[in-house]
PDB file of N, CA and C in Angstrom:
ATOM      1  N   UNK A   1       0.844  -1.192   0.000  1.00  0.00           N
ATOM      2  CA  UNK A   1       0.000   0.000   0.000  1.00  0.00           C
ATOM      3  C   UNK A   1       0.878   1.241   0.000  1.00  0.00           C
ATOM      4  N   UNK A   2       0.741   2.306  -0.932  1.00  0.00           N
ATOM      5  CA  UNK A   2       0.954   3.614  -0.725  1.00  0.00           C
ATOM      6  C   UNK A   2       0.873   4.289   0.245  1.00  0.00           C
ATOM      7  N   UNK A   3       1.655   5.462   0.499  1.00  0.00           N
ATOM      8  CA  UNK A   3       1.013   6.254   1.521  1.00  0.00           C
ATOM      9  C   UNK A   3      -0.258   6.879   1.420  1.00  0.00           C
ATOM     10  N   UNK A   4      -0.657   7.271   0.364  1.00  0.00           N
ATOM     11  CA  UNK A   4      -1.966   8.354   0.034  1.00  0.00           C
ATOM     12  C   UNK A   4      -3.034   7.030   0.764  1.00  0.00           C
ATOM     13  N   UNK A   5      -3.053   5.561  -0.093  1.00  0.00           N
ATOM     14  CA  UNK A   5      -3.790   4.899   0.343  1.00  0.00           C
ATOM     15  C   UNK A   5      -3.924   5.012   1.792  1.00  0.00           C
ATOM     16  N   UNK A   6      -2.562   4.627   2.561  1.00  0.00           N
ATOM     17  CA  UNK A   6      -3.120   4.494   4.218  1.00  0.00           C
ATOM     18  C   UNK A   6      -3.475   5.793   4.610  1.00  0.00           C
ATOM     19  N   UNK A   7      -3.218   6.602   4.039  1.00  0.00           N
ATOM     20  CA  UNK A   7      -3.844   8.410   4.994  1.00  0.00           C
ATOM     21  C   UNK A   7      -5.256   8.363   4.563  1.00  0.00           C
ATOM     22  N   UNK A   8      -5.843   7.595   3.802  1.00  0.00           N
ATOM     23  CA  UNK A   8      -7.444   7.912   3.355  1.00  0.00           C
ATOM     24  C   UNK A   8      -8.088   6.203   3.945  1.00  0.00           C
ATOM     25  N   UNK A   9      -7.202   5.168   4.458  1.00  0.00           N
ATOM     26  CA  UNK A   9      -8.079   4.418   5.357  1.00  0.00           C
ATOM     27  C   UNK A   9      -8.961   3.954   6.532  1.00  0.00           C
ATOM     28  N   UNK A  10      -8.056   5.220   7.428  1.00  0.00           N
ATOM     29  CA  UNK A  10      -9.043   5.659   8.576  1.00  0.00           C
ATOM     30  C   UNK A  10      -9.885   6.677   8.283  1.00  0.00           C
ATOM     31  N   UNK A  11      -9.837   7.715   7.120  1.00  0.00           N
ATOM     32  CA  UNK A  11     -11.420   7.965   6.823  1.00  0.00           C
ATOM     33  C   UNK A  11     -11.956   7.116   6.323  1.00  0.00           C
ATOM     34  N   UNK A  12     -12.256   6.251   5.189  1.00  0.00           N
ATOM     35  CA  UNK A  12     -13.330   5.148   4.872  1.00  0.00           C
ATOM     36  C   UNK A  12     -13.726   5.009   5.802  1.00  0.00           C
ATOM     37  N   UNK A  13     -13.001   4.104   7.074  1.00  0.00           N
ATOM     38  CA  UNK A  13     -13.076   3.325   8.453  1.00  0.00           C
ATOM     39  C   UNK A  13     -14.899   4.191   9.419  1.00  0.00           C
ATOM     40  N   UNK A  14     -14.088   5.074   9.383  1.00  0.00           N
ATOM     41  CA  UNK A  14     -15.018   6.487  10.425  1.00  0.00           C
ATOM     42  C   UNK A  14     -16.629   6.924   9.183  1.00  0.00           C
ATOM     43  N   UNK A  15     -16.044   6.491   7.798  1.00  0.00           N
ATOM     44  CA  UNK A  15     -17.318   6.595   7.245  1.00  0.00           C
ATOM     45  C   UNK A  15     -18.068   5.518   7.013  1.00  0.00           C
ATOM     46  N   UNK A  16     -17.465   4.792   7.100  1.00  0.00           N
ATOM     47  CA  UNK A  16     -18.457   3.234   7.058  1.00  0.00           C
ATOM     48  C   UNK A  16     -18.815   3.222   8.216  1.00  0.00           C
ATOM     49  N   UNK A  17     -17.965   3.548   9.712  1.00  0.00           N
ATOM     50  CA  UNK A  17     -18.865   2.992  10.777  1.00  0.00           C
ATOM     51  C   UNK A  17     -20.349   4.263  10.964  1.00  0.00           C
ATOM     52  N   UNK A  18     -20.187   5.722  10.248  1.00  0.00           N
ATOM     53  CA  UNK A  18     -21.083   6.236  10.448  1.00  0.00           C
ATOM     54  C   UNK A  18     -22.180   5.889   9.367  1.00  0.00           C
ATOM     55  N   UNK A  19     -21.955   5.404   8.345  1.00  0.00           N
ATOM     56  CA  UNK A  19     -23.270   4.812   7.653  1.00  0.00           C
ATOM     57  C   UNK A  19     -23.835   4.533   8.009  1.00  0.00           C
ATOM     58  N   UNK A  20     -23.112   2.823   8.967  1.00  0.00           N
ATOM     59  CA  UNK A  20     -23.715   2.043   9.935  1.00  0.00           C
ATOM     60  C   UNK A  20     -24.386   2.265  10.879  1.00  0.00           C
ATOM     61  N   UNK A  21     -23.866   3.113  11.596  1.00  0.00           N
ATOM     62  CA  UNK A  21     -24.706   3.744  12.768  1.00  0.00           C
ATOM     63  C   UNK A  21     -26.062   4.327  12.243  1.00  0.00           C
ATOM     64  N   UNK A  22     -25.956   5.237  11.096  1.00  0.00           N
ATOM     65  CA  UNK A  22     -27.445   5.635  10.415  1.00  0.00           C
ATOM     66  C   UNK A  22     -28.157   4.435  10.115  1.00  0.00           C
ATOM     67  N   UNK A  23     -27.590   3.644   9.326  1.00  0.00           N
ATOM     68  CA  UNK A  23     -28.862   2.686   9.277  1.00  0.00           C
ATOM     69  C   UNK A  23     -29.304   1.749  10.274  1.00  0.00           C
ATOM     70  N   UNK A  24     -28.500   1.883  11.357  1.00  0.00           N
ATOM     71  CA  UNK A  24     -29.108   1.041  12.590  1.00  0.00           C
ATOM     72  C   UNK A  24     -29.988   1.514  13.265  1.00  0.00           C
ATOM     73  N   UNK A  25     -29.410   2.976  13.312  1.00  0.00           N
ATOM     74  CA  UNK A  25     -30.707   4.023  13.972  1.00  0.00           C
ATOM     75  C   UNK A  25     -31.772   4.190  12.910  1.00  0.00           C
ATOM     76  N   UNK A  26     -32.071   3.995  11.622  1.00  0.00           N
ATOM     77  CA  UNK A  26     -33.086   4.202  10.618  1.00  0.00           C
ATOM     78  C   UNK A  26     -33.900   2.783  10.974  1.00  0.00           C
ATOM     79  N   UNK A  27     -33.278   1.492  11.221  1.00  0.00           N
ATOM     80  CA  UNK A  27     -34.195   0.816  11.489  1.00  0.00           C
ATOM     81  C   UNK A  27     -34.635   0.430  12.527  1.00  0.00           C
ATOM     82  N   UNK A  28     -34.212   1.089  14.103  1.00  0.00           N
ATOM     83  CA  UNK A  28     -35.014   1.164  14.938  1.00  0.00           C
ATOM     84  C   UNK A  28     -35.980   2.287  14.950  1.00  0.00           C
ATOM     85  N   UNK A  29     -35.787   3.735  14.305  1.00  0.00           N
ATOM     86  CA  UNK A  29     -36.215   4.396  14.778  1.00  0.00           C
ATOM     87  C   UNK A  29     -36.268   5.063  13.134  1.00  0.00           C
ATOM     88  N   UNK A  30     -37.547   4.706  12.315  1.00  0.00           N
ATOM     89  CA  UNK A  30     -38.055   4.930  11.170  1.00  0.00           C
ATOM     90  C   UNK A  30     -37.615   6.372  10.918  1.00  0.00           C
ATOM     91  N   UNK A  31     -36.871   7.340   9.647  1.00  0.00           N
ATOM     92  CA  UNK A  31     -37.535   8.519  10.049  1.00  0.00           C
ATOM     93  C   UNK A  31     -36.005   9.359  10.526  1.00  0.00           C
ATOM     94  N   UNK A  32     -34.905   8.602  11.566  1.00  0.00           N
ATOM     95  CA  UNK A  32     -34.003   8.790  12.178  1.00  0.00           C
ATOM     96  C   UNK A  32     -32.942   9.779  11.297  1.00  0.00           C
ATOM     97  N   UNK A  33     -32.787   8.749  10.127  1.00  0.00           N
ATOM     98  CA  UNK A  33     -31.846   9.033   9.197  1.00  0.00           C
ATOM     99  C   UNK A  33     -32.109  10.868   8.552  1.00  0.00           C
ATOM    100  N   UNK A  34     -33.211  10.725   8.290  1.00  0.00           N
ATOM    101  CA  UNK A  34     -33.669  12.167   7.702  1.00  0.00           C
ATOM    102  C   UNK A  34     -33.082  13.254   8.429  1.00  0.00           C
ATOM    103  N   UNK A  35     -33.258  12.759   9.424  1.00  0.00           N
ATOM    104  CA  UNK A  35     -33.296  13.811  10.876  1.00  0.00           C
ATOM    105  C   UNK A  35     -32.127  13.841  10.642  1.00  0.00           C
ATOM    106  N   UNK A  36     -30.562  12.525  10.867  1.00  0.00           N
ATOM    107  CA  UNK A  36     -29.291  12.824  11.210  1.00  0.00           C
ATOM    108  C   UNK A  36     -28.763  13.648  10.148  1.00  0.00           C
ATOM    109  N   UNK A  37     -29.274  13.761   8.414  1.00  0.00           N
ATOM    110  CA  UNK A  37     -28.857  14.118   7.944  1.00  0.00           C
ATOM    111  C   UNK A  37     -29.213  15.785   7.378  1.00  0.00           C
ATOM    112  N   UNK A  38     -29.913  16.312   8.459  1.00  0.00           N
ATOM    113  CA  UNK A  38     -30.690  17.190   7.868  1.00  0.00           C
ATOM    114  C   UNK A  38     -29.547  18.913   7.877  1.00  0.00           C
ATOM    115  N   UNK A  39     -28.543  18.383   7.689  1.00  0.00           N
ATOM    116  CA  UNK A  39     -27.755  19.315   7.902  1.00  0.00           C
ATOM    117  C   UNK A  39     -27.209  19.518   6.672  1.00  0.00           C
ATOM    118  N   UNK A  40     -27.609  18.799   5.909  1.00  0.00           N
ATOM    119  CA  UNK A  40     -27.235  18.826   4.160  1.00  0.00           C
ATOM    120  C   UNK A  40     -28.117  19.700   3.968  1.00  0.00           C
ATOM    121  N   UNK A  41     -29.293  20.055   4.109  1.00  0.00           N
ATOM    122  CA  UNK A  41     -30.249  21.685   3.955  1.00  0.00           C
ATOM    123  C   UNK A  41     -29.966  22.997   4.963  1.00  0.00           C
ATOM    124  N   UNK A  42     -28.985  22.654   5.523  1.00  0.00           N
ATOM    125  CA  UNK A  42     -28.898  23.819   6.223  1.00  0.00           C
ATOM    126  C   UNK A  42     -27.736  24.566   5.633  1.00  0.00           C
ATOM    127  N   UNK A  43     -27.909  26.331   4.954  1.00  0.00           N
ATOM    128  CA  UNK A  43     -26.760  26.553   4.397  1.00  0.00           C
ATOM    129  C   UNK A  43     -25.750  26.883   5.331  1.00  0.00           C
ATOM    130  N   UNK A  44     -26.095  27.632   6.894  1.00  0.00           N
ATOM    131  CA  UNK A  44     -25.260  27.715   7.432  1.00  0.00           C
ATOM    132  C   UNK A  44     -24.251  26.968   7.953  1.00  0.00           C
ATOM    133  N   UNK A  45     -25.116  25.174   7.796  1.00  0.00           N
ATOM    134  CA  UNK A  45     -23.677  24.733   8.514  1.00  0.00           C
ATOM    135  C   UNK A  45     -22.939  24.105   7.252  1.00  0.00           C
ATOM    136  N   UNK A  46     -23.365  24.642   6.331  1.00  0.00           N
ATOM    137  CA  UNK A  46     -23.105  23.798   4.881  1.00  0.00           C
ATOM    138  C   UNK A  46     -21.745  24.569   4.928  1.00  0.00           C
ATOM    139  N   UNK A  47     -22.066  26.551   4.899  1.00  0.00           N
ATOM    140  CA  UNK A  47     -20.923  27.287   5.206  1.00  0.00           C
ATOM    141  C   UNK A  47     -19.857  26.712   5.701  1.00  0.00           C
ATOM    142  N   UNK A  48     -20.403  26.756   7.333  1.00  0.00           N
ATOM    143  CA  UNK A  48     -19.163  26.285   7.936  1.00  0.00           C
ATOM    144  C   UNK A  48     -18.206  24.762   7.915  1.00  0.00           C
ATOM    145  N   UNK A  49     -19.017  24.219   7.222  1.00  0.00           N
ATOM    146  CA  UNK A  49     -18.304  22.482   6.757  1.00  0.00           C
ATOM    147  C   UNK A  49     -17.160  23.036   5.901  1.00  0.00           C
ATOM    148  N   UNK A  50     -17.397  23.556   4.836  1.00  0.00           N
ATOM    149  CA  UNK A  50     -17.074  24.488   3.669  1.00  0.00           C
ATOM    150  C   UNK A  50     -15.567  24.902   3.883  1.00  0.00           C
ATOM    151  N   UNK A  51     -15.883  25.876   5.305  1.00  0.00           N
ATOM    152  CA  UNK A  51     -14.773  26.595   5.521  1.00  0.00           C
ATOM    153  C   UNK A  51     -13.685  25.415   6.374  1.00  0.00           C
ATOM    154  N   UNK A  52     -13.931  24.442   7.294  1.00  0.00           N
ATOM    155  CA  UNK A  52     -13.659  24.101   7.883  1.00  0.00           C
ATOM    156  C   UNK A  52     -12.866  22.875   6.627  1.00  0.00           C
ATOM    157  N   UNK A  53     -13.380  22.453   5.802  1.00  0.00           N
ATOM    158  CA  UNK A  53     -12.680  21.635   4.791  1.00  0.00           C
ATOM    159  C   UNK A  53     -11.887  22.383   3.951  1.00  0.00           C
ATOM    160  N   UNK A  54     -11.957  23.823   3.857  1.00  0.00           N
ATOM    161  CA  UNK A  54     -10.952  24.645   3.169  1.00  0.00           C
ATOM    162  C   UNK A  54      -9.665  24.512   3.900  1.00  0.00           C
ATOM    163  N   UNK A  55     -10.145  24.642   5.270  1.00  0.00           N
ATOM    164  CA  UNK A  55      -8.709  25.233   6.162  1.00  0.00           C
ATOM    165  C   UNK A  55      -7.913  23.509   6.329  1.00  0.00           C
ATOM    166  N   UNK A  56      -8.851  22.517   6.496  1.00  0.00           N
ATOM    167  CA  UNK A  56      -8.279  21.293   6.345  1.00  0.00           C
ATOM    168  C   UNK A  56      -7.164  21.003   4.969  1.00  0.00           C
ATOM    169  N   UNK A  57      -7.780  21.456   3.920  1.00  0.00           N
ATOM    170  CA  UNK A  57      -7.327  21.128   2.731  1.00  0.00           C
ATOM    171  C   UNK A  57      -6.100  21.940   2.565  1.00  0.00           C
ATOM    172  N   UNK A  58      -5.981  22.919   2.700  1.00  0.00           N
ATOM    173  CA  UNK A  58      -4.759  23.688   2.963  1.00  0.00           C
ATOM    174  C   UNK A  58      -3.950  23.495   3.619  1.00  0.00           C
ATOM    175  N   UNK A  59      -4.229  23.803   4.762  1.00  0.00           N
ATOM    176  CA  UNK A  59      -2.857  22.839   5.887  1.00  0.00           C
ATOM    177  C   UNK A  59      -2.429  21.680   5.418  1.00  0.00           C
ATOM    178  N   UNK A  60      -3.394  20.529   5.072  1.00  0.00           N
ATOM    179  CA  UNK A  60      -2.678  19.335   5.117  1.00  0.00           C
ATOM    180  C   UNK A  60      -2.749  18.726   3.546  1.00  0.00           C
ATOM    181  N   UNK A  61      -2.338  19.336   2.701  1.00  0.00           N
ATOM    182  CA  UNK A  61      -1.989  19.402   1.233  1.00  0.00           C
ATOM    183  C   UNK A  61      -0.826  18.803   1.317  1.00  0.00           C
ATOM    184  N   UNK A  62       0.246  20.052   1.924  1.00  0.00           N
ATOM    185  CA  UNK A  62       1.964  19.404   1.912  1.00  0.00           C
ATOM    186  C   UNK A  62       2.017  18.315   2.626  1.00  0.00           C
ATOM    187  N   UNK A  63       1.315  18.061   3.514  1.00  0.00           N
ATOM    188  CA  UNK A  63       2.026  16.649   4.346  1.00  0.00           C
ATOM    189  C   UNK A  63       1.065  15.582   3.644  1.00  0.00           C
ATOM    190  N   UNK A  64       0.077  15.607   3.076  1.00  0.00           N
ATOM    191  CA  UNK A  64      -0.570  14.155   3.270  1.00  0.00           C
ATOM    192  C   UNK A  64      -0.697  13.761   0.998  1.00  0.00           C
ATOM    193  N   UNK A  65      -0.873  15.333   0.798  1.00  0.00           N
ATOM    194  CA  UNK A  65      -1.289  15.356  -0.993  1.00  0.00           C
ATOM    195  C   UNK A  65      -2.528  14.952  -0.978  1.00  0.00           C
ATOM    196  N   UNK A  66      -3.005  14.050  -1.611  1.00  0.00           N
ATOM    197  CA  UNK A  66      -4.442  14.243  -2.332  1.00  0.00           C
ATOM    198  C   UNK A  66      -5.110  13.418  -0.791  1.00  0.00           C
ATOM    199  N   UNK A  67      -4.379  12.658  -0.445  1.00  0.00           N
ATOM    200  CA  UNK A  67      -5.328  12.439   0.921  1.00  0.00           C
ATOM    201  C   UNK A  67      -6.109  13.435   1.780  1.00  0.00           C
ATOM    202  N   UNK A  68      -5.526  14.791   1.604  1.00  0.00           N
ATOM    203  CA  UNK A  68      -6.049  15.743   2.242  1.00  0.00           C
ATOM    204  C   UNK A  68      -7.323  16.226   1.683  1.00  0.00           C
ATOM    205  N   UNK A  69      -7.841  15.722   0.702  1.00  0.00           N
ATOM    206  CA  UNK A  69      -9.141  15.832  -0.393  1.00  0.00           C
ATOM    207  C   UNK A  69      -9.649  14.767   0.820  1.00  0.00           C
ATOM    208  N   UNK A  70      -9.798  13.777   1.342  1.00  0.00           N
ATOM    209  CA  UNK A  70     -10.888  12.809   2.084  1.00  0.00           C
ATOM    210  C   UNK A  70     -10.746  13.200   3.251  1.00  0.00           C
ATOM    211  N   UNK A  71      -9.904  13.847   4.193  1.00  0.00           N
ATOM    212  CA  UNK A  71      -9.838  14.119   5.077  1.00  0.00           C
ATOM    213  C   UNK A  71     -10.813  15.431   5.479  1.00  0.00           C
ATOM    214  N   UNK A  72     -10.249  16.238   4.402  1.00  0.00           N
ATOM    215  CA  UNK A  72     -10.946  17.727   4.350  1.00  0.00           C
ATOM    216  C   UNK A  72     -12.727  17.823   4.280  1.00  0.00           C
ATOM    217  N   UNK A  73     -13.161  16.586   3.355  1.00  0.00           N
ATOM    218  CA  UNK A  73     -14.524  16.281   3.126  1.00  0.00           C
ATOM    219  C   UNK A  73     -15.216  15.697   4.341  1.00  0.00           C
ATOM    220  N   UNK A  74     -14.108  14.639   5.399  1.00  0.00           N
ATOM    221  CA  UNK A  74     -15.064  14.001   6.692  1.00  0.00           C
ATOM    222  C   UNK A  74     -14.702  15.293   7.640  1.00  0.00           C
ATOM    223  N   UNK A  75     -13.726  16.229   7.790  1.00  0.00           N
ATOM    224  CA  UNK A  75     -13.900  17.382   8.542  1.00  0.00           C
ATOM    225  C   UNK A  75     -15.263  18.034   8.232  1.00  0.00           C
ATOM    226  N   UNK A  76     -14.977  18.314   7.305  1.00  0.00           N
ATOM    227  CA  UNK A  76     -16.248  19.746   6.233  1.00  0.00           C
ATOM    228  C   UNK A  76     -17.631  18.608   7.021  1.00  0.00           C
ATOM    229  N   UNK A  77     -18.254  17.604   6.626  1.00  0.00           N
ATOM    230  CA  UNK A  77     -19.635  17.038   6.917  1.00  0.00           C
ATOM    231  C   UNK A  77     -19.594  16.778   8.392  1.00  0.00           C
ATOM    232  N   UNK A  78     -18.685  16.415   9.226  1.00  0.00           N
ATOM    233  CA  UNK A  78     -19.153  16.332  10.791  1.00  0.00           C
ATOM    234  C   UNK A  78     -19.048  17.977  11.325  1.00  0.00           C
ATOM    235  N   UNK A  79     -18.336  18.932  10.666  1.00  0.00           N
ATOM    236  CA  UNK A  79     -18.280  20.319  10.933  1.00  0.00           C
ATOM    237  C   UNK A  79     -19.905  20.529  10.862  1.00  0.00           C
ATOM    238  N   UNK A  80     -20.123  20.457   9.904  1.00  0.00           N
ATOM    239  CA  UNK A  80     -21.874  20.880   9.034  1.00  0.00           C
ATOM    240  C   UNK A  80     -22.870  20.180  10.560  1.00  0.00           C
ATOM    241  N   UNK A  81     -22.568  18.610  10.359  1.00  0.00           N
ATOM    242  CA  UNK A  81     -23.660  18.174  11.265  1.00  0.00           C
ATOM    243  C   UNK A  81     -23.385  18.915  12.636  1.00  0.00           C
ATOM    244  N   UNK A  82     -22.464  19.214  13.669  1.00  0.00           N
ATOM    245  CA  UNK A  82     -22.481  19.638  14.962  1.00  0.00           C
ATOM    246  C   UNK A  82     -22.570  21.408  14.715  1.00  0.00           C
ATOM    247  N   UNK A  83     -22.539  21.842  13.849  1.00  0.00           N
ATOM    248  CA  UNK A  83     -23.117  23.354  13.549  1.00  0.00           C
ATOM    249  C   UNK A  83     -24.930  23.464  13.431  1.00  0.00           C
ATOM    250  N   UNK A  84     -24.948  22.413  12.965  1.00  0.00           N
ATOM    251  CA  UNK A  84     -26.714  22.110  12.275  1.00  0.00           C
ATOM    252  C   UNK A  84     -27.187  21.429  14.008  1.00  0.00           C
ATOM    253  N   UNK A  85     -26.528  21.255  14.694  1.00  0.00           N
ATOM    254  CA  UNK A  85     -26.854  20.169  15.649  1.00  0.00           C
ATOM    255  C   UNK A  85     -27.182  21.392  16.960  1.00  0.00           C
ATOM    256  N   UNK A  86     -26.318  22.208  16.985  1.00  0.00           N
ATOM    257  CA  UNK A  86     -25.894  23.462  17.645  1.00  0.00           C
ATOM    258  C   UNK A  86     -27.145  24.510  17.340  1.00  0.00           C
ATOM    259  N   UNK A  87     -27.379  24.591  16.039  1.00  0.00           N
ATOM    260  CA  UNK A  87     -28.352  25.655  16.107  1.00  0.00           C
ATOM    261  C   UNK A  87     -29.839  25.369  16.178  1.00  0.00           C
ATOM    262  N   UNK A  88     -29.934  24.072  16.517  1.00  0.00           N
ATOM    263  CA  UNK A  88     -31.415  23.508  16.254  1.00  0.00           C
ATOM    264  C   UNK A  88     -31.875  22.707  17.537  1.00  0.00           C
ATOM    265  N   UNK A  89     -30.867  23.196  18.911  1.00  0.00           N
ATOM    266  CA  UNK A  89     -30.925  22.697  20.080  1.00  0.00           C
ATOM    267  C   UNK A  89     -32.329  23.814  20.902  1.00  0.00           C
ATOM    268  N   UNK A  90     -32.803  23.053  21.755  1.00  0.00           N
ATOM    269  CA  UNK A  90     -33.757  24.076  22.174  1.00  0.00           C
ATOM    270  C   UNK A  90     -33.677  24.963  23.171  1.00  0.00           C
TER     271      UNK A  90
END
């Protein structure tokens, strides 16, 4: 294995186990999934995923190269969900 390969296998890892977790919670709890993902309509935290995968992608360009493209993308979407999670608390 390459390096690029192993710097982008513990993201797969962290995105497969969060699939999983959605569809475990979708089939106890019908409906779930919509909800976890509802941060894909929100532009503000869409913003801040955005920015937060910019600043990822930049910093870690020189050390990692194109791995920093999968890294920058699972920053940017758990950024989005705990921004979306944050503003929709009661």
């Amino acid at each position: 294995m390459n390096s690029t390969a192993n710097a982008i296998l513990p993201v797969a890892i962290v995105i497969a186990a969060l699939v999983i977790k959605t569809a475990l919670s979708e089939i106890r709890r019908p409906g779930s999934a919509r909800r976890q993902w509802a941060f894909a309509g929100n532009r503000r935290a869409l913003a801040a995923g955005a920015i937060a995968a910019a600043a990822t992608l930049l910093l870690g360009w020189p050390q990692t190269g194109p791995a920093a493209i999968a890294w920058a993308l699972l920053i940017g979407a758990i950024t989005a969900h705990l921004v979306h999670q944050a503003a929709n608390r009661p």
